[in-house]
Each structure stands twice: as C-alpha cells, then as structure tokens.
Protein backbone atom coordinates (compact mmCIF):
# COMPACT_ATOMS: atom_id res chain seq x y z
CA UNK A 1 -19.80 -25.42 18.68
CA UNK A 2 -18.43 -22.26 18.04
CA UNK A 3 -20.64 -21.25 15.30
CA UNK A 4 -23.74 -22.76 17.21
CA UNK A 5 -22.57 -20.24 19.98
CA UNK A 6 -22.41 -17.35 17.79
CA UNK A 7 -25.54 -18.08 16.07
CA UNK A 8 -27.57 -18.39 19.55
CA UNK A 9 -26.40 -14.71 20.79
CA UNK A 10 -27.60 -13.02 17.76
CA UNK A 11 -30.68 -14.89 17.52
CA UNK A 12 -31.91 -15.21 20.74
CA UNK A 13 -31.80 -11.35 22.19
CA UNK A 14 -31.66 -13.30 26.36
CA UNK A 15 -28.31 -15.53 25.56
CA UNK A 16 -24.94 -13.81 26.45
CA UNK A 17 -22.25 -14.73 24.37
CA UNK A 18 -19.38 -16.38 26.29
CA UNK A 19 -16.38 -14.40 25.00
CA UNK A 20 -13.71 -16.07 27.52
CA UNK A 21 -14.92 -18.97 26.35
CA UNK A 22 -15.30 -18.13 22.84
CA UNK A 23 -11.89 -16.49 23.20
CA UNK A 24 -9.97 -20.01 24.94
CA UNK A 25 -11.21 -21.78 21.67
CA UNK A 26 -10.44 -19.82 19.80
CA UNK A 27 -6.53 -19.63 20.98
CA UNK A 28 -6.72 -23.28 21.12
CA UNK A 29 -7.61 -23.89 17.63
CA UNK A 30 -5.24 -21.79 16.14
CA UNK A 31 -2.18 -22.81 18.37
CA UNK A 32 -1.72 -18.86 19.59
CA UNK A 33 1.22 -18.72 22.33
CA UNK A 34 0.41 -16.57 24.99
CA UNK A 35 2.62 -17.73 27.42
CA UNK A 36 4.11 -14.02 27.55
CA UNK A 37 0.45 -12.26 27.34
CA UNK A 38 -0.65 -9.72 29.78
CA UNK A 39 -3.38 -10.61 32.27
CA UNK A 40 -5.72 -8.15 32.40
CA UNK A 41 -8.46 -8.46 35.56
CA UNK A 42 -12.04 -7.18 34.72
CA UNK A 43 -14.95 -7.05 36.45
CA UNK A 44 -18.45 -8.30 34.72
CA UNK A 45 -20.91 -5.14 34.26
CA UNK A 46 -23.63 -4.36 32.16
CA UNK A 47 -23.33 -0.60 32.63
CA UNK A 48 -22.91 1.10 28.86
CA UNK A 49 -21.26 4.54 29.64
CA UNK A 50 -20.41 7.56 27.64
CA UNK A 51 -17.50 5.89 26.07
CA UNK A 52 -18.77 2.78 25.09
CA UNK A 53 -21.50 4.46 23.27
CA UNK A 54 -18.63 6.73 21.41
CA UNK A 55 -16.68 3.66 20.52
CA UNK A 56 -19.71 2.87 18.48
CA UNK A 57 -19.94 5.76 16.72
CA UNK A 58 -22.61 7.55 18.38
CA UNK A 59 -22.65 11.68 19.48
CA UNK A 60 -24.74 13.64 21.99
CA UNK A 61 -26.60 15.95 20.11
CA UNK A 62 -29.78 17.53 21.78
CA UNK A 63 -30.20 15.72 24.40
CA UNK A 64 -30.20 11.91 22.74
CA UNK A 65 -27.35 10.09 21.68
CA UNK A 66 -27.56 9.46 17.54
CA UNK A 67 -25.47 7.55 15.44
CA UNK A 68 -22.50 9.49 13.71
CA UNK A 69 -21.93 9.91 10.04
C-alpha cells in the first residue's frame, strides 16, 4: 500500500501524497516508540516561500530563482 501510494504521487502530478499517513505506517511497521515525541501543530498550506525554495537549493539571481551549483 505504501509503495502503491508513493508510486501514485509521482505519477499522477493531481494526487497529494499523504505524509501523516505515510508517516503512521511507517512508525507502525518498524515498531518506533514515540511515546516521548514532541507534538508539533501545523497548519496545511500550499504557499512555497523564500525558504522553502532555499532548502532546495535554489538562489535569487536577476530577478528568477535558479537552481544552485
């Protein structure tokens, strides 16, 4: 299921990957304890900002954003 998950959200550019779900299985399959995790409330948003786009390696240079070498 997993793999048929993954496979969808590359393929298909529409289908959002569920990564809390992904995530849960994950954790379940492997037996991870996180009874002493830290909960961490986000809210959903599409918006890419300036540091998203420089946590993938991109730079502002003229006036676009390019990838960084």
């Amino acid at each position: 299921m997993i793999e048929d998950i993954m496979l969808k959200s590359h393929r298909l550019v529409d289908y959002e990957l569920p990564y809390l779900d992904l995530a849960s299985r994950f954790i379940d399959y492997f037996n991870i304890d996180v009874s002493n995790g830290i909960v961490d409330f986000t809210q959903a948003s599409n918006e890419i900002t300036k540091r998203h786009l420089k946590k993938l390696g991109m730079r502002f240079v003229d006036h676009e954003w390019i990838m960084a070498e």
